[in-house]
C-alpha atoms as a PDB file:
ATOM      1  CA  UNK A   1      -8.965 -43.451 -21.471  1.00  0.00           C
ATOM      2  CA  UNK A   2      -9.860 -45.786 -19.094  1.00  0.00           C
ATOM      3  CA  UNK A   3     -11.475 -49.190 -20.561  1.00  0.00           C
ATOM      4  CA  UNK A   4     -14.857 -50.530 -20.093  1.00  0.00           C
ATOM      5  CA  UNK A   5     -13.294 -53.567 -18.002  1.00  0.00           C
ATOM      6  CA  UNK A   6     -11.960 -51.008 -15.725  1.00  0.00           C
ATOM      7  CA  UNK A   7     -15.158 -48.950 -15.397  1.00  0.00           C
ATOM      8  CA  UNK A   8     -17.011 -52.230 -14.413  1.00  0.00           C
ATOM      9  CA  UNK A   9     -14.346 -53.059 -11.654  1.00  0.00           C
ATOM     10  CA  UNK A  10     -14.910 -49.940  -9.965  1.00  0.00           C
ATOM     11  CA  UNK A  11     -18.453 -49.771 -10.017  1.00  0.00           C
ATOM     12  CA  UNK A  12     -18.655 -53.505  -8.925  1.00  0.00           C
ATOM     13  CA  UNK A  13     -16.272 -51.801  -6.343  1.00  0.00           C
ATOM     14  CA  UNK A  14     -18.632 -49.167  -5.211  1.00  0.00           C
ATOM     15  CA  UNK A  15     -21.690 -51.261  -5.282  1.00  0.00           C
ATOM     16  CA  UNK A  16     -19.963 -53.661  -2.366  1.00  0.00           C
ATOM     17  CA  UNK A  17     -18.775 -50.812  -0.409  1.00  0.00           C
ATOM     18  CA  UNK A  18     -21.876 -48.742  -0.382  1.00  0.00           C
ATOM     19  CA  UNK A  19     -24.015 -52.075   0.644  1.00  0.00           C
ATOM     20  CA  UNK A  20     -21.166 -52.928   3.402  1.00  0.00           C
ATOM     21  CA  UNK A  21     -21.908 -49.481   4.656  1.00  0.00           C
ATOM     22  CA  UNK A  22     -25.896 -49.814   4.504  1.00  0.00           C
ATOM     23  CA  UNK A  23     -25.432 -53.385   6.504  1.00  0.00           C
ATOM     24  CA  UNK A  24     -22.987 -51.972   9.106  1.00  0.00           C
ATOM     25  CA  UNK A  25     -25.892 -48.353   9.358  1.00  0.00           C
ATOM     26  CA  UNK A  26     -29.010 -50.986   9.838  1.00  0.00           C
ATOM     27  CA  UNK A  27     -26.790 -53.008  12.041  1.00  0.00           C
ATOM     28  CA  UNK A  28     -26.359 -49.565  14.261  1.00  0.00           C
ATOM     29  CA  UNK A  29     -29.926 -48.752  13.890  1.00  0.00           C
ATOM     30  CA  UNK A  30     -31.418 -52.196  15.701  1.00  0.00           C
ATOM     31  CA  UNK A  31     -31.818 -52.683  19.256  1.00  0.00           C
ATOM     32  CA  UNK A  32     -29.737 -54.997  21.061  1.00  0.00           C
ATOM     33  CA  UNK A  33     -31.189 -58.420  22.248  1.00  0.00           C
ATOM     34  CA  UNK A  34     -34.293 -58.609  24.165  1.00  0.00           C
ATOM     35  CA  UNK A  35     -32.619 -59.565  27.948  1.00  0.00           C
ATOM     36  CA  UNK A  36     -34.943 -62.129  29.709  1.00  0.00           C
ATOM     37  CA  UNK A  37     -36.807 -60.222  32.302  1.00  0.00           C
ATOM     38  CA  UNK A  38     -36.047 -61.308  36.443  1.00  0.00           C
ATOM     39  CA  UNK A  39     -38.107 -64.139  37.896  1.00  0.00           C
ATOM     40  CA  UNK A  40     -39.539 -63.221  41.257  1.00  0.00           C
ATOM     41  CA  UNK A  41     -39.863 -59.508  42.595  1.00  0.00           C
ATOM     42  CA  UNK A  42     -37.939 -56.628  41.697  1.00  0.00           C
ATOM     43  CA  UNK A  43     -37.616 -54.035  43.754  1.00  0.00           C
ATOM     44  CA  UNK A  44     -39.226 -50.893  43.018  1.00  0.00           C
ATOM     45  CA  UNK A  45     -38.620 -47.631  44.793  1.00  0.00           C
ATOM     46  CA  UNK A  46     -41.520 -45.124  44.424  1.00  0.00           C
ATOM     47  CA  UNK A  47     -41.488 -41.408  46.249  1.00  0.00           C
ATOM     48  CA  UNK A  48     -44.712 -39.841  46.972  1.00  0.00           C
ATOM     49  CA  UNK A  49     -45.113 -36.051  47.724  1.00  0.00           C
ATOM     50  CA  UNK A  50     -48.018 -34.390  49.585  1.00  0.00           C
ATOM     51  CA  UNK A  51     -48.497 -30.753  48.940  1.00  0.00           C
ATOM     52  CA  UNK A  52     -50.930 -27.690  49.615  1.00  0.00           C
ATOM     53  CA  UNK A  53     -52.331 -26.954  46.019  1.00  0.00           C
ATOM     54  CA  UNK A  54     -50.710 -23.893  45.178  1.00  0.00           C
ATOM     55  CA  UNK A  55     -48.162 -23.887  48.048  1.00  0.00           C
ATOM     56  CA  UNK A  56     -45.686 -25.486  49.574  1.00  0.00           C
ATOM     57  CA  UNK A  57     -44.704 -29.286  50.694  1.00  0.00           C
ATOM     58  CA  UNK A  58     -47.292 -30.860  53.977  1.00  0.00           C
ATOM     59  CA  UNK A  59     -43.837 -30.975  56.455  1.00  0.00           C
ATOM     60  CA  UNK A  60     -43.358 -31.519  59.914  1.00  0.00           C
ATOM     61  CA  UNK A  61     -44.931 -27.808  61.100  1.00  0.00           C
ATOM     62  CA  UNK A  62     -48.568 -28.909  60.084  1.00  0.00           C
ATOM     63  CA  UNK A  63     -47.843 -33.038  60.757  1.00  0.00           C
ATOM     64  CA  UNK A  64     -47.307 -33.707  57.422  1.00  0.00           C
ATOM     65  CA  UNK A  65     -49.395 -36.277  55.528  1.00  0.00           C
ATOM     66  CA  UNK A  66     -50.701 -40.494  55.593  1.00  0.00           C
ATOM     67  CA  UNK A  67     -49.801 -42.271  52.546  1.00  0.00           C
ATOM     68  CA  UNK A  68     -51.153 -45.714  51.765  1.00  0.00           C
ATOM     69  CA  UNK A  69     -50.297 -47.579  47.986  1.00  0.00           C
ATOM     70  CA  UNK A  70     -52.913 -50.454  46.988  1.00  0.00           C
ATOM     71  CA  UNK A  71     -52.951 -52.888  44.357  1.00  0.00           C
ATOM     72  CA  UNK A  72     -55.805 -51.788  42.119  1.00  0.00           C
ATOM     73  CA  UNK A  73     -56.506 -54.918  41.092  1.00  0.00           C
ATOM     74  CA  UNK A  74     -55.958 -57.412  44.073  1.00  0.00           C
ATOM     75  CA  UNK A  75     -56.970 -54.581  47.421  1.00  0.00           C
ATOM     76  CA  UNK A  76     -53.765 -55.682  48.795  1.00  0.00           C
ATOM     77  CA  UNK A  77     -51.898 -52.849  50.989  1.00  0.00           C
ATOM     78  CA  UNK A  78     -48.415 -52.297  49.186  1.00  0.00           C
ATOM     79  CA  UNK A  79     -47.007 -49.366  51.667  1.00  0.00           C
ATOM     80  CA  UNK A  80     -48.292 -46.984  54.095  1.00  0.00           C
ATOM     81  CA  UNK A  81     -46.689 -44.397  56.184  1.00  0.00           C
ATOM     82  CA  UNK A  82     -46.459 -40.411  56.795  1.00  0.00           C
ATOM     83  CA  UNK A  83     -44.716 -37.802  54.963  1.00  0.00           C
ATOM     84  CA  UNK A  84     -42.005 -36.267  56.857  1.00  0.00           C
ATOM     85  CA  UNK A  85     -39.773 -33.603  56.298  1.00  0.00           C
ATOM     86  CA  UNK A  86     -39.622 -29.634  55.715  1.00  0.00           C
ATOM     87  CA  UNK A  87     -42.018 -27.789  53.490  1.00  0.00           C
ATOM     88  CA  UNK A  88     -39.089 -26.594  51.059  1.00  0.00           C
ATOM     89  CA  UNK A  89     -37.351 -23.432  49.733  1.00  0.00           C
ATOM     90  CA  UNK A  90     -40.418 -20.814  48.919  1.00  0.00           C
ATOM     91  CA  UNK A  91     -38.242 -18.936  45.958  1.00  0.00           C
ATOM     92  CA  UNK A  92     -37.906 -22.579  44.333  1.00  0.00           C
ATOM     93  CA  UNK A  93     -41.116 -23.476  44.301  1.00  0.00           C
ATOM     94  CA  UNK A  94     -43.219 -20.555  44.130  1.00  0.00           C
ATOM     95  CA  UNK A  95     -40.687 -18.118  42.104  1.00  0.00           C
ATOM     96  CA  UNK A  96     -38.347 -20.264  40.391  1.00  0.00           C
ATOM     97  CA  UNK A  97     -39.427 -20.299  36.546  1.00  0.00           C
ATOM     98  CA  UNK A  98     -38.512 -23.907  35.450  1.00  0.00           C
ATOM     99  CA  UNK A  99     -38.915 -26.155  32.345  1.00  0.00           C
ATOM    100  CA  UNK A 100     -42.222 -29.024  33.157  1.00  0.00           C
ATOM    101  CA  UNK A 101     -39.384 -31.551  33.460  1.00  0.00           C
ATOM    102  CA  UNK A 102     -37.057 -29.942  35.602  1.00  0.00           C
ATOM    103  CA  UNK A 103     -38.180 -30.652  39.241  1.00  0.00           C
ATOM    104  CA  UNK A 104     -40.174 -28.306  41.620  1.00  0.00           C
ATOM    105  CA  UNK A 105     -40.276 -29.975  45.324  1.00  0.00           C
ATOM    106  CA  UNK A 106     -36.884 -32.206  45.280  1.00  0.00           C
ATOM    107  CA  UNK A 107     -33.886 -29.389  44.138  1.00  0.00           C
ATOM    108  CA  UNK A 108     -34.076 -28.551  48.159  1.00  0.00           C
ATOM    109  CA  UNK A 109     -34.755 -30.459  50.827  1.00  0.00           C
ATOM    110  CA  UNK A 110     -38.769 -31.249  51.202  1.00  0.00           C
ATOM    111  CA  UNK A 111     -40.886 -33.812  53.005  1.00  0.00           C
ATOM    112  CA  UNK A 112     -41.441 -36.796  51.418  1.00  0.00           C
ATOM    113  CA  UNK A 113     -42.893 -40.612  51.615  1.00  0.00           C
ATOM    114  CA  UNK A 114     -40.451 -43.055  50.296  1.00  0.00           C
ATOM    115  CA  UNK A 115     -41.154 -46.852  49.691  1.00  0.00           C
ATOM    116  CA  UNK A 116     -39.398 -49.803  48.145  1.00  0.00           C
ATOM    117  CA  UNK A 117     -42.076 -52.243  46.458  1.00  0.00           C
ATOM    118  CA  UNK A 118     -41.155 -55.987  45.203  1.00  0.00           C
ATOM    119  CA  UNK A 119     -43.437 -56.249  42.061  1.00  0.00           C
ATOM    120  CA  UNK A 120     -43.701 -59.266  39.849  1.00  0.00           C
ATOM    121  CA  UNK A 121     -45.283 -57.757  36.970  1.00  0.00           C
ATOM    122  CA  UNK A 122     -46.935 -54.547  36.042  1.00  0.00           C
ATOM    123  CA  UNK A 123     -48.972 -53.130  38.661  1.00  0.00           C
ATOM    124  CA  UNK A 124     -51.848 -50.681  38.695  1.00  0.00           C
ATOM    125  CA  UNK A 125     -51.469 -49.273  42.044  1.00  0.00           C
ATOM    126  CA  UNK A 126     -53.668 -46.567  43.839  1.00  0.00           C
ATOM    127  CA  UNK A 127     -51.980 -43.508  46.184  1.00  0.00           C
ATOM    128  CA  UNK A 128     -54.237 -42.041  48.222  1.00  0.00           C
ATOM    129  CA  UNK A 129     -52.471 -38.871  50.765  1.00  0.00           C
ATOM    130  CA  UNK A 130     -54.377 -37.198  53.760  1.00  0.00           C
ATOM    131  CA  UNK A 131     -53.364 -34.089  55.800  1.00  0.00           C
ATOM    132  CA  UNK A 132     -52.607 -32.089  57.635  1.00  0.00           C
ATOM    133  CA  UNK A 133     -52.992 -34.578  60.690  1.00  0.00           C
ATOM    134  CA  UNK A 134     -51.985 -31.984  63.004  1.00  0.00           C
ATOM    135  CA  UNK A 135     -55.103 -30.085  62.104  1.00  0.00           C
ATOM    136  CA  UNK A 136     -58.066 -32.279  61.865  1.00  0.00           C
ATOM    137  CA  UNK A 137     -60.530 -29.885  60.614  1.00  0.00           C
ATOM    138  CA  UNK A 138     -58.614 -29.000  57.480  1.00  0.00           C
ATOM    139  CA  UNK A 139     -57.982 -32.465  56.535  1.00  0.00           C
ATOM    140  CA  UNK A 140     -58.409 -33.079  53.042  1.00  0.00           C
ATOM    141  CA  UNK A 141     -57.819 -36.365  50.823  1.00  0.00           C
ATOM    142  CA  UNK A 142     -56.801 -36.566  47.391  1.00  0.00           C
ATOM    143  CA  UNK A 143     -55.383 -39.790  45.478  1.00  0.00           C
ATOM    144  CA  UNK A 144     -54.121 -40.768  41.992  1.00  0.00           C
ATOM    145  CA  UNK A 145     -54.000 -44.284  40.273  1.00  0.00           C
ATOM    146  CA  UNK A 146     -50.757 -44.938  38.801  1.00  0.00           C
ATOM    147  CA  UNK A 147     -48.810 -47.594  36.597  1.00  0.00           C
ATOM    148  CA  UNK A 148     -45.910 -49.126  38.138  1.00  0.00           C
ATOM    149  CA  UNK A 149     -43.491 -51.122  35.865  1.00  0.00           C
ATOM    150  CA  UNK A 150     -41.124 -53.701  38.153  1.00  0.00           C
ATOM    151  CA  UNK A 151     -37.596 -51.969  38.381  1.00  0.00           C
ATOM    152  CA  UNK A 152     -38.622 -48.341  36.897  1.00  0.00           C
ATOM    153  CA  UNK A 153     -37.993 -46.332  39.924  1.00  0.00           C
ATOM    154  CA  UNK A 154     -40.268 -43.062  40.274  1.00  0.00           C
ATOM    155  CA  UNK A 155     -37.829 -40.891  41.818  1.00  0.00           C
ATOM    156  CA  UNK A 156     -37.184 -36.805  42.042  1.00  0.00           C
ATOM    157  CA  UNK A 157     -40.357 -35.230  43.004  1.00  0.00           C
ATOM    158  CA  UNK A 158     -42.301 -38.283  42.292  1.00  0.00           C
ATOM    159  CA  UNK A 159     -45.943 -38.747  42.397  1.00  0.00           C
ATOM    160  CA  UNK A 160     -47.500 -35.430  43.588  1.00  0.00           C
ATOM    161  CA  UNK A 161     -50.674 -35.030  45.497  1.00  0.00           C
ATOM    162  CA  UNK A 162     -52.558 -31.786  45.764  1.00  0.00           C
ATOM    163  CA  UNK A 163     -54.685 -30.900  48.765  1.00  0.00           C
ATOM    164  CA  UNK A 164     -56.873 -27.932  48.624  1.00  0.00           C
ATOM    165  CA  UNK A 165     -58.110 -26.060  51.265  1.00  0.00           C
ATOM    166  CA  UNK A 166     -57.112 -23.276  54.189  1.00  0.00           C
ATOM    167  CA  UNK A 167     -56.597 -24.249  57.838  1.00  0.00           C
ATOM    168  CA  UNK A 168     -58.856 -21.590  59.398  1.00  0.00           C
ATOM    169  CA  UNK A 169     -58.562 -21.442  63.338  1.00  0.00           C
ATOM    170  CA  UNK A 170     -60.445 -19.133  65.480  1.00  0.00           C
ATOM    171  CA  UNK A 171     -58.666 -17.387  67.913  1.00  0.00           C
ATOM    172  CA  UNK A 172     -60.852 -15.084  69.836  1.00  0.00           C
ATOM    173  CA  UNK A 173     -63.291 -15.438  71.569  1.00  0.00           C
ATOM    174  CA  UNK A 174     -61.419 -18.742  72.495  1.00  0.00           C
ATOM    175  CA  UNK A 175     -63.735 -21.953  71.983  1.00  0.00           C
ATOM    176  CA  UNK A 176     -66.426 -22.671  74.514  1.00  0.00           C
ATOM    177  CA  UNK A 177     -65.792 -19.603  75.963  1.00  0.00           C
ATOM    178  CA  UNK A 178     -69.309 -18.135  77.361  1.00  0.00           C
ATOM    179  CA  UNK A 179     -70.031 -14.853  75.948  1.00  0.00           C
ATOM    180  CA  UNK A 180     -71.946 -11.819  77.269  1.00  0.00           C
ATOM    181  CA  UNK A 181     -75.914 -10.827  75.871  1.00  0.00           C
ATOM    182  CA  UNK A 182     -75.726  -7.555  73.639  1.00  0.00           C
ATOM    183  CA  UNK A 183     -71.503  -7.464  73.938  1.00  0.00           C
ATOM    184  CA  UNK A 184     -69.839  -6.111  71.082  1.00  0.00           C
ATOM    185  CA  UNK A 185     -66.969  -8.974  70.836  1.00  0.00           C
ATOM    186  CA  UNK A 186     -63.818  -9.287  68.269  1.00  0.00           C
ATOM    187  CA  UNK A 187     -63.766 -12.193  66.249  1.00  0.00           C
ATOM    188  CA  UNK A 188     -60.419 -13.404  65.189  1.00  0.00           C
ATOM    189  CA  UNK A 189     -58.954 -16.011  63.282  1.00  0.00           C
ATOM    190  CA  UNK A 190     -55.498 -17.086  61.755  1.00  0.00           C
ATOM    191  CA  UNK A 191     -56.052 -18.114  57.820  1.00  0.00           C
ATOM    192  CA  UNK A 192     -53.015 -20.390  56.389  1.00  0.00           C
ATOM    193  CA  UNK A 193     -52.665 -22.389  53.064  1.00  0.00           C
ATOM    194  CA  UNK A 194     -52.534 -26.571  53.928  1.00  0.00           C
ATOM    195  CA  UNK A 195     -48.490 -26.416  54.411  1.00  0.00           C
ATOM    196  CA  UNK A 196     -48.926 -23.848  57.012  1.00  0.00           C
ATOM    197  CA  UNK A 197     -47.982 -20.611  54.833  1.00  0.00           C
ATOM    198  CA  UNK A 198     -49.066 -17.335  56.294  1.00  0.00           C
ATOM    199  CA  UNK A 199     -51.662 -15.913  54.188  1.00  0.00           C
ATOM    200  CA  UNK A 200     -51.481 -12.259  54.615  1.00  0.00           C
ATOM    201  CA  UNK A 201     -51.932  -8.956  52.334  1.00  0.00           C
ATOM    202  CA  UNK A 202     -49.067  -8.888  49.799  1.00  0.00           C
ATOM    203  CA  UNK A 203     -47.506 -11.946  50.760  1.00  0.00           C
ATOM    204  CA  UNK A 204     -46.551 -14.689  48.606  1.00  0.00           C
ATOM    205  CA  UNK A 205     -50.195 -15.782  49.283  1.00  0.00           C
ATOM    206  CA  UNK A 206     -51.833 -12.706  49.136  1.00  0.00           C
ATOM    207  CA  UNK A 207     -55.011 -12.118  51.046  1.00  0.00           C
ATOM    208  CA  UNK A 208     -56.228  -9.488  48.919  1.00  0.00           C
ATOM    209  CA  UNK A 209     -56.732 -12.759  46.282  1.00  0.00           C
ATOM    210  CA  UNK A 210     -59.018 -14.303  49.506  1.00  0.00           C
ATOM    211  CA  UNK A 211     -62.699 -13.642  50.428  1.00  0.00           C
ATOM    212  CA  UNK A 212     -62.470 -14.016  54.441  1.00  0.00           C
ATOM    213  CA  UNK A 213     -65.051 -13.487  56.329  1.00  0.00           C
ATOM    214  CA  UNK A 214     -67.051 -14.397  59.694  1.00  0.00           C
ATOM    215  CA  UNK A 215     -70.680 -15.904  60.771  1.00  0.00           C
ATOM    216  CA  UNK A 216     -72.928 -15.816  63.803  1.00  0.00           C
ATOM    217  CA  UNK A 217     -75.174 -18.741  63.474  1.00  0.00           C
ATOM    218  CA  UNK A 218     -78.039 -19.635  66.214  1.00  0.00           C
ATOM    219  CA  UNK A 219     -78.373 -23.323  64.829  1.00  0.00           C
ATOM    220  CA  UNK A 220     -77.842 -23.371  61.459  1.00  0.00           C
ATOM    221  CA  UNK A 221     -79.590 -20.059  61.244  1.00  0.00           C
ATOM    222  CA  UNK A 222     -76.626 -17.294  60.240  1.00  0.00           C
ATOM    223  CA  UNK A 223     -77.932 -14.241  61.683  1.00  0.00           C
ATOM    224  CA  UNK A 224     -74.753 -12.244  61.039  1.00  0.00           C
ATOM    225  CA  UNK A 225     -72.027 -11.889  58.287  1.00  0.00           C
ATOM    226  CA  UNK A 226     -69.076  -9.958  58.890  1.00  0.00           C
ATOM    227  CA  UNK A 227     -65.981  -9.006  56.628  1.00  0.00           C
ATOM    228  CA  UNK A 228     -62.771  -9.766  58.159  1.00  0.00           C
ATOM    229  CA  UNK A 229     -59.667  -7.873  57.705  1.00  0.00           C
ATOM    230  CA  UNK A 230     -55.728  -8.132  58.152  1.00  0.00           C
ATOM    231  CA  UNK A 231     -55.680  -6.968  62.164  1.00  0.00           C
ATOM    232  CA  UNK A 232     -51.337  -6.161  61.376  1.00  0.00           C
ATOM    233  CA  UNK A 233     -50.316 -10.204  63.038  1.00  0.00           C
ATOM    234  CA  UNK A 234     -48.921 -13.106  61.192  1.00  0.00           C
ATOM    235  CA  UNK A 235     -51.704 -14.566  59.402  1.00  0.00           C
ATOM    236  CA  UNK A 236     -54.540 -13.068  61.456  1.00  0.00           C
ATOM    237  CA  UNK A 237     -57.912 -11.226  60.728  1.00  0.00           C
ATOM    238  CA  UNK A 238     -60.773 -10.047  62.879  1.00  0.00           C
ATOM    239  CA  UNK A 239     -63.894  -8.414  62.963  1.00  0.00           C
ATOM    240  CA  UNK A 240     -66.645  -7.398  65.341  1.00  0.00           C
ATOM    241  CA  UNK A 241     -69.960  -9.122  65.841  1.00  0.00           C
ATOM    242  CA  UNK A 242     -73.264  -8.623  68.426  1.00  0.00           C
ATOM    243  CA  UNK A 243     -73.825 -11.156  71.032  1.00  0.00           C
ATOM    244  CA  UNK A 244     -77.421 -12.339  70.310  1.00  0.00           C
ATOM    245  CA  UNK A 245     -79.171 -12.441  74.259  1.00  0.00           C
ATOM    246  CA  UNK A 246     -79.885 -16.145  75.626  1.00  0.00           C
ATOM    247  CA  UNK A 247     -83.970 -15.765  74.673  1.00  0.00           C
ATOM    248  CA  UNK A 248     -82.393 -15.573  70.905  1.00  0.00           C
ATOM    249  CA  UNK A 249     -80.151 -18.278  71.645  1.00  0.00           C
ATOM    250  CA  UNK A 250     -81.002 -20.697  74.263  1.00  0.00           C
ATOM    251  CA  UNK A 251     -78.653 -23.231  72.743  1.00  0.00           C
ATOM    252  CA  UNK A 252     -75.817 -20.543  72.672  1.00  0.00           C
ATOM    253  CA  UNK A 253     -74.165 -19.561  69.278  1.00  0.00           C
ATOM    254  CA  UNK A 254     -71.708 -20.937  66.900  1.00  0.00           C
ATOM    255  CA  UNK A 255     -68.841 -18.924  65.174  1.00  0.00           C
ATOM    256  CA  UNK A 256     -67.634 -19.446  61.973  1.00  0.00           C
ATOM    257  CA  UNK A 257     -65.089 -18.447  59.713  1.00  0.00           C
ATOM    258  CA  UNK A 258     -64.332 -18.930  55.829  1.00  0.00           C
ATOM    259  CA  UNK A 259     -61.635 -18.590  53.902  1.00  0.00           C
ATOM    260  CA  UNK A 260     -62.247 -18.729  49.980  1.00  0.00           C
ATOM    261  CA  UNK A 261     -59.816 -18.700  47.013  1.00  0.00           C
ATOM    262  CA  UNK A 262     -62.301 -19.175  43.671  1.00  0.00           C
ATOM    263  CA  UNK A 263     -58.844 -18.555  41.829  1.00  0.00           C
ATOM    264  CA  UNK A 264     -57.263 -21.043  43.352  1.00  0.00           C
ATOM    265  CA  UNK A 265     -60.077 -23.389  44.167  1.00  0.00           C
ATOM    266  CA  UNK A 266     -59.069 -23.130  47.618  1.00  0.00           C
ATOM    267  CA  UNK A 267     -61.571 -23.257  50.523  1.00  0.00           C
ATOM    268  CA  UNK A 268     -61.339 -23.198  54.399  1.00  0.00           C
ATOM    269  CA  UNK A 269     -63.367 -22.824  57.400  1.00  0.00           C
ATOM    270  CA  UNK A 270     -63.319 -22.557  60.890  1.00  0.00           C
ATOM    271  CA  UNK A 271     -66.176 -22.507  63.605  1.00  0.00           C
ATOM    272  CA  UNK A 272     -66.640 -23.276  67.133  1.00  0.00           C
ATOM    273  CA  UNK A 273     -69.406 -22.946  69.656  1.00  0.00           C
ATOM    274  CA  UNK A 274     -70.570 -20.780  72.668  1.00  0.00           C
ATOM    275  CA  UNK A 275     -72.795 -20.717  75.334  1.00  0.00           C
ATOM    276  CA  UNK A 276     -74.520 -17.187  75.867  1.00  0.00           C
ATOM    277  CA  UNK A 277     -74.841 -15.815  79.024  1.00  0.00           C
ATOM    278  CA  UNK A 278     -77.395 -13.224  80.207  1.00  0.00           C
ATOM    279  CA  UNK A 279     -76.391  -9.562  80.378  1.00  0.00           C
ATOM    280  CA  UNK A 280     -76.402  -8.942  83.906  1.00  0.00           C
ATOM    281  CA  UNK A 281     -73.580 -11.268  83.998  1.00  0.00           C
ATOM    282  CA  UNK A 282     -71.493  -8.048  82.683  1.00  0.00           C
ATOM    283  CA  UNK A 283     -73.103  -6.097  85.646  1.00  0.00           C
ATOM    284  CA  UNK A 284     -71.713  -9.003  88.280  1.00  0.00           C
ATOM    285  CA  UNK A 285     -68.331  -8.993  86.626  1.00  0.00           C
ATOM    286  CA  UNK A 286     -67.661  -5.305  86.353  1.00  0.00           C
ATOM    287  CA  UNK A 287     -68.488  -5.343  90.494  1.00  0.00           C
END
């Protein structure tokens, strides 16, 4: 039998071991020391990416997008610039199913605005993005207010910006064209998501999902609403519409044309104007 002397030894024994192995497990368990942040500006890299909500990437094809960063706080202009690139890899970001970590817009190639701030402390800094700028008329602005920490890069597909909206661009009759009293003309127009996607029946941006159609307006007066359909081209619809005579419209007519996604919260439009011409005109130019 083993003495009571002896039974105390080991338990003394036990006691210091299992409290040498509690000290060394807390010891594991705390954070290392504090390190004394930088003194002056760190650099900070931040990418920004423009994109057509429910699309693809504002690239080169459409003129891509202006980006400008501001200090919240102070007004002071941090970075500005334009958003270059391609529009990216439609399977990866339209078909790709993906985890909400796992990036969308930077596993391929895709335009992007990349700058390098020098903060000094925690900033509060607002991104505002505007595009397409080669297609005025569709331009659309959208901008988010973000946290910056000095030295926490925001990297991978970064801050994203969604623009809604179609670019809607009337083909035929061209623009300022003058049109003929009482002619029965085809209106056509070319329908495209912000990134310059074809929108067409079936597609990846299905048409079917899109009311499209066209107005005759004599001021802001619509005397005409047509439904447009798929005329068989890349991204095109058309329609017919009446010519009103030049006693309807002295001032000539405007066309327009919408595009709208309720779905998708996606709206477009088109229009241009035309002077009307008197129908012996047609007489003159068929002699």
């Amino acid at each position: 039998m083993i003495g009571k002397n002896a039974l105390w030894s080991q338990r003394r024994i036990l006691i210091v071991a299992l409290g040498l192995l509690t000290n060394i497990a807390q010891a594991a368990e705390e954070p290392g020391p504090i390190t004394a942040p930088p003194t002056g500006p760190v650099a900070t890299d931040v990418q920004v990416r423009v994109v057509a909500h429910g699309s693809m990437v504002l690239g080169d094809e459409v003129g891509g997008a202006r980006v400008t960063i501001t200090d919240v706080a102070t007004g002071r202009l941090l970075a500005s610039g334009l958003q270059r690139g391609e529009a990216g890899d439609p399977n990866q970001i339209m078909r790709t199913p993906r985890l909400m970590e796992e990036p969308r817009y930077s596993s391929r190639p895709s335009g992007s605005f990349h700058a390098t701030l020098h903060l000094d402390r925690p900033t509060l800094v607002e991104i505002v993005a505007q595009g397409p700028l080669n297609y005025p008329a569709a331009s659309q602005r959208a901008s988010k207010t973000v946290l910056l920490i000095p030295g926490r890069d925001l990297l991978n597909d970064g801050v994203v910006l969604h623009l809604y909206g179609y670019i809607v661009q009337l083909e035929n009759p061209p623009p300022g064209q003058p049109l003929i009293a009482k002619e029965d003309v085809k209106l056509q127009a070319s329908v495209r998501t912000l990134s310059g996607s074809p929108v067409r029946p079936h597609g990846v941006w299905d048409s079917r999902k899109v009311e499209i159609f066209g107005e005759v307006l004599i001021g802001d007066r619509v005397i005409e609403r047509v439904q447009m359909f798929y005329s068989g081209a890349k991204s095109s619809f058309e329609a017919p519409f009446f010519v009103p005579t030049p006693g309807e419209a002295p001032n000539g007519v405007t066309l327009r044309v919408v595009a709208a996604d309720k779905a998708g919260a996606n709206f477009g439009m088109g229009e241009a104007s035309y002077p009307v011409l008197p129908e012996e005109r047609k007489l003159k130019r068929i002699e």
